[in-house]
Protein backbone atom coordinates (compact mmCIF):
# COMPACT_ATOMS: atom_id res chain seq x y z
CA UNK A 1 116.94 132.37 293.21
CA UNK A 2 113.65 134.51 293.60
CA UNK A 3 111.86 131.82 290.90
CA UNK A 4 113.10 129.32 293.37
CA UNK A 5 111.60 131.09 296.28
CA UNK A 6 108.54 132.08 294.58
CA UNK A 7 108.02 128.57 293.83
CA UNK A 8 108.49 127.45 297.66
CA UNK A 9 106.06 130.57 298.63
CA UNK A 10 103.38 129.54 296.22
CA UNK A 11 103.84 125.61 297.73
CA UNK A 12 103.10 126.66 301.20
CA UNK A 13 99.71 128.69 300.25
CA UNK A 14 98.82 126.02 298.90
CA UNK A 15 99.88 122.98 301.43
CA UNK A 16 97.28 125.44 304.04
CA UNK A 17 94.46 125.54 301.64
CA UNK A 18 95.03 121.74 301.10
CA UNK A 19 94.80 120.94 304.78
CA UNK A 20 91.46 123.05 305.33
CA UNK A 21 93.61 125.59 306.91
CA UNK A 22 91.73 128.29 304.62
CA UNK A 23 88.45 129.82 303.61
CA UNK A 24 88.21 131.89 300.98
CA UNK A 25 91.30 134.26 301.19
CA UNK A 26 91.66 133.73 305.44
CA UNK A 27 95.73 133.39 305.15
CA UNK A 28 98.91 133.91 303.73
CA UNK A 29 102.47 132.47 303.49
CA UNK A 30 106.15 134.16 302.78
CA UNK A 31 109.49 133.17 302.67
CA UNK A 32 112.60 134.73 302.95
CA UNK A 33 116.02 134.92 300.72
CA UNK A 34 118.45 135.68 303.40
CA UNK A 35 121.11 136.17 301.42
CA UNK A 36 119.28 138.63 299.08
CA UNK A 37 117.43 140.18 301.94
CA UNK A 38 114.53 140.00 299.99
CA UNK A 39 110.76 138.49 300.67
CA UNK A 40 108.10 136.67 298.59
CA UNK A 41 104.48 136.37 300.12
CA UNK A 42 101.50 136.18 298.46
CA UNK A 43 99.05 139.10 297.25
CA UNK A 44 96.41 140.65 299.09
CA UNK A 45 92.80 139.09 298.74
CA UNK A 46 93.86 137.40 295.89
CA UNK A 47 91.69 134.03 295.61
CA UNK A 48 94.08 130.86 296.13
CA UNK A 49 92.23 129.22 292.86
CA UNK A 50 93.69 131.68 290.62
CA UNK A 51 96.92 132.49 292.17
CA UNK A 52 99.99 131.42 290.35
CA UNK A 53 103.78 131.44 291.41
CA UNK A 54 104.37 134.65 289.42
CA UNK A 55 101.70 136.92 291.16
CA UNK A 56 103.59 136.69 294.40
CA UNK A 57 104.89 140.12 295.62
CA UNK A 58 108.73 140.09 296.21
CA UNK A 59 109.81 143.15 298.42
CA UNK A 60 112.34 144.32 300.72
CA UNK A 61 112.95 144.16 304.82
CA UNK A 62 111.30 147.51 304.55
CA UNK A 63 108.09 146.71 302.42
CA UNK A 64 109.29 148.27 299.69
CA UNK A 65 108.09 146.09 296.53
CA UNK A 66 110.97 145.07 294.27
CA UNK A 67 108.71 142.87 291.90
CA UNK A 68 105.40 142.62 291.14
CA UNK A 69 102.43 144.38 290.31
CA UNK A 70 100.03 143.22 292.61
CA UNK A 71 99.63 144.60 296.58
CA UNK A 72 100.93 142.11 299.11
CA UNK A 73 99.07 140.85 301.77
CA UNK A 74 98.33 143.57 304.49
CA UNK A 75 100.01 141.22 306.49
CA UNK A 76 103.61 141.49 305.37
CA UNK A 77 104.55 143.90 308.07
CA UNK A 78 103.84 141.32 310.83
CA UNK A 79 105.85 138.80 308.51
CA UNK A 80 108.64 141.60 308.24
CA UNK A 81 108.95 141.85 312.05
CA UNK A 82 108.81 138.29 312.48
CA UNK A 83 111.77 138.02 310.11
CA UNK A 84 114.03 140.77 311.04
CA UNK A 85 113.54 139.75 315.11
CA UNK A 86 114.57 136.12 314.44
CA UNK A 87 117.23 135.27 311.64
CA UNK A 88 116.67 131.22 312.05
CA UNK A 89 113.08 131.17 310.49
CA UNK A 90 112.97 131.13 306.53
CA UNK A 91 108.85 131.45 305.87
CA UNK A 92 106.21 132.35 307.98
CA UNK A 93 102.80 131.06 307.74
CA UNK A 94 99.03 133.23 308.96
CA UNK A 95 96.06 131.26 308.88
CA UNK A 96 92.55 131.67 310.34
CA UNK A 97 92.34 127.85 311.10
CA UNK A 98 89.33 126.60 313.16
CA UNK A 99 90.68 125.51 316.84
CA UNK A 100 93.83 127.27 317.02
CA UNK A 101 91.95 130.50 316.09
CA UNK A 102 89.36 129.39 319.22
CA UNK A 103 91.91 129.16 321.65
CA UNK A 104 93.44 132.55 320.10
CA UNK A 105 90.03 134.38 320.52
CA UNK A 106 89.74 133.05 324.23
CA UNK A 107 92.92 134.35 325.27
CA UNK A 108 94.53 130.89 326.09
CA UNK A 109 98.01 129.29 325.64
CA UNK A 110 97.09 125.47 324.80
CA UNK A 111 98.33 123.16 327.12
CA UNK A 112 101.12 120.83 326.23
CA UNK A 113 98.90 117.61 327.32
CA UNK A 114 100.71 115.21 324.89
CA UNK A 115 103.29 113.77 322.80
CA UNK A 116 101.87 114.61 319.28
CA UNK A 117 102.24 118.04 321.01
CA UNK A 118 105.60 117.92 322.14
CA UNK A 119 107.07 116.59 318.82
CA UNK A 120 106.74 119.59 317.45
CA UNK A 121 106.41 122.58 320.37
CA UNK A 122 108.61 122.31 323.75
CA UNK A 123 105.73 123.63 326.34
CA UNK A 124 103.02 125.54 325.98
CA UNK A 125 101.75 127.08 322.51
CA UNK A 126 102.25 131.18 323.78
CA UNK A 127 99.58 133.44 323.53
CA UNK A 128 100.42 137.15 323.13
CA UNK A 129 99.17 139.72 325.24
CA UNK A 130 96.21 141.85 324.18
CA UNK A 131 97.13 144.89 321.72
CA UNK A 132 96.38 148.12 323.34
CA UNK A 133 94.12 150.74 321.23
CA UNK A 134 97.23 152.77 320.07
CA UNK A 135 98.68 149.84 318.70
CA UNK A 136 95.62 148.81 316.86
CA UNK A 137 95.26 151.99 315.54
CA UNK A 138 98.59 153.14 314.21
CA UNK A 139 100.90 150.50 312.47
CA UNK A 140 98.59 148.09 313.37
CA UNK A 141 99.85 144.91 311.26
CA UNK A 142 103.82 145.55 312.32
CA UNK A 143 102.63 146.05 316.18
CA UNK A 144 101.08 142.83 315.77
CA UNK A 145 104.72 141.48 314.67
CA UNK A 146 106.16 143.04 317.87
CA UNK A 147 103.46 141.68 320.29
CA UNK A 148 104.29 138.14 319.20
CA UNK A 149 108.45 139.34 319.42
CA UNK A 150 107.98 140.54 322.66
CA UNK A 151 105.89 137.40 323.92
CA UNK A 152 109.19 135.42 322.90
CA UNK A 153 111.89 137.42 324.83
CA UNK A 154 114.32 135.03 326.32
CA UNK A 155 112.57 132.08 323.93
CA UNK A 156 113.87 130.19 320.95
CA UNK A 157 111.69 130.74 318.35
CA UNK A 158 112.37 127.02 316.99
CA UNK A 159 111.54 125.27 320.15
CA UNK A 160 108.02 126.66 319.54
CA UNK A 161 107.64 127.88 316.07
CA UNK A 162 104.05 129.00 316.32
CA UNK A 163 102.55 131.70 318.52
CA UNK A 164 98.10 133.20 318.94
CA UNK A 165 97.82 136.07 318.61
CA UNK A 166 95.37 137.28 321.29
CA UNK A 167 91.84 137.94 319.73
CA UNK A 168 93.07 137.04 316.40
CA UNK A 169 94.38 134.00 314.83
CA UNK A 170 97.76 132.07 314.50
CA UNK A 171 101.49 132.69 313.09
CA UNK A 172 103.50 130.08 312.45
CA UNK A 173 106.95 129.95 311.26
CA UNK A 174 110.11 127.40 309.99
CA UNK A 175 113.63 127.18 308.26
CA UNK A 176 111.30 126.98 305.05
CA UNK A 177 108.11 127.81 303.71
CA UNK A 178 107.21 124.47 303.77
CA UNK A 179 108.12 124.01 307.43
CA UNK A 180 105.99 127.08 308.11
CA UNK A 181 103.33 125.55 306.50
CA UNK A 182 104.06 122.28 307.86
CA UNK A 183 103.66 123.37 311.57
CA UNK A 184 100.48 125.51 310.87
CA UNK A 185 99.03 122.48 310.12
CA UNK A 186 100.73 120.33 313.05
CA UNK A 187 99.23 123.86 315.37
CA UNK A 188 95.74 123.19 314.13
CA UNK A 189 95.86 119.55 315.00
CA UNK A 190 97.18 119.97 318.87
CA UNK A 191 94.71 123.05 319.25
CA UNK A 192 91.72 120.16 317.95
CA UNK A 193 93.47 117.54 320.46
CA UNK A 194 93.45 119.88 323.24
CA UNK A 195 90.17 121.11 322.88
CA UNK A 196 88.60 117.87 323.16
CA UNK A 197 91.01 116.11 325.65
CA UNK A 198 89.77 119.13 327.87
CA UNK A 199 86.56 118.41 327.13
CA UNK A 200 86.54 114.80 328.12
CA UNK A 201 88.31 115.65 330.82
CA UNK A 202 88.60 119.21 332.38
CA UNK A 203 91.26 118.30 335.04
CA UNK A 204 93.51 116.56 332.47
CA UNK A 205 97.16 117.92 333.56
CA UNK A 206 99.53 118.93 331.29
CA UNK A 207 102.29 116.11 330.19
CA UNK A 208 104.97 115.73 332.95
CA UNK A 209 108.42 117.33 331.99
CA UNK A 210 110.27 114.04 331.43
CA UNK A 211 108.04 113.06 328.60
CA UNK A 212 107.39 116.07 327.18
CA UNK A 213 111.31 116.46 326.82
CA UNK A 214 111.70 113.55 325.57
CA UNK A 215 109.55 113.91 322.42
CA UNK A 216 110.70 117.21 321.78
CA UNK A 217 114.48 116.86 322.05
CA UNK A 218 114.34 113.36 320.14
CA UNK A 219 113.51 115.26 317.10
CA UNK A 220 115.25 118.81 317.69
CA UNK A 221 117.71 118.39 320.23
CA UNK A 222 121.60 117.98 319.75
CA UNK A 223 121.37 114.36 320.27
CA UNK A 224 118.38 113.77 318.19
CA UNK A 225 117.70 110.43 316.51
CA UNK A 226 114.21 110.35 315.27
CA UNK A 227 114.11 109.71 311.13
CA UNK A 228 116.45 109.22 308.82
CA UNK A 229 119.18 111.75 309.56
């Protein structure tokens, strides 16, 4: 089972470097074995040209490192808060990518404006609020995990599985890795759409609620009926 997940892990660091989602070592991916309780995510500032499957750090919902000989990425403790706050997500993805990290440094939610938007996030992309000094300074990477839990109180996770972190950069999330993965990339392509559809057009208005729910629920709602089943 951990080869298995390893194997997903490694698929969804590489899926972000793939999609120009990452320079240099800007990003990470994990995924999670809920029935052994145990996570895979890759090392820290390990180059993505050299990693391999078996270098990924497995450790517990704790941090404690169960195999491996490499340090995981400083990140796991937002990762660990991510998972232990919302049992439905299976892999978590952290990327610096280009627009969605914009919109993250300017403090801004993006605007649902369209329908390649609304496949894939009901409303708004949230932005977290900004950490406060003694958060930064002790426990830093697990406060950021609770900034982004807190800024989804009352919210299903799924029905926007992505989240900027104010001042710093995205976290995305999915049943799998390679869902994770999968809407990092979708998050970096409605940040790029919204930047520029505001640019053409400042007073553009977000998509009416009609529309917007019926993308979304066509494809994630109880009666949905886009694909192949």
């Amino acid at each position: 089972m951990l080869e298995a997940l390893r194997a997903e892990v490694y698929e969804a660091n590489m899926e972000v470097v793939r999609r120009g989602l990452v320079l240099y070592t800007f990003g990470n991916a994990s995924g999670i074995s809920r029935q052994e309780q145990l996570v895979a995510i890759k090392p820290s500032g390990v180059p993505y040209d050299t990693l391999r499957p078996a270098d990924l750090v497995i450790t517990d919902l704790e941090g404690r490192i169960v195999e491996g000989t490499l340090k995981p990425s400083s990140d796991l403790p937002t990762h660990l808060a991510l998972y232990r706050a919302f049992s439905s997500i299976g892999g978590v993805v952290h990327t610096h990518s280009r627009y969605a990290t914009a919109w993250a440094q300017a403090g801004r939610e993006i605007p649902c404006l369209g329908t390649t938007h609304a496949d894939y996030f009901h409303g708004p992309v949230p932005v977290t609020e900004v950490m406060q000094p003694g958060e930064i300074e002790a426990e830093y990477e697990w406060n950021t995990g609770q900034v982004i839990v807190r800024r989804f109180a009352g919210m299903d996770p799924m029905s926007k599985p992505g989240v900027l972190v104010a001042g710093h950069a995205p976290f995305c999330w999915g049943r799998t890795p390679a869902e994770a993965a999968h809407h990092a990339v979708v998050l970096e392509e409605i940040a790029c759409l919204a930047y520029h559809a505001l640019t053409l057009n400042p007073d553009v208005q977000p998509l009416c609620d009609a529309l917007r729910d019926k993308h979304f629920l066509r494809k994630h709602g109880p009666k949905k009926y886009y694909g192949q089943g």
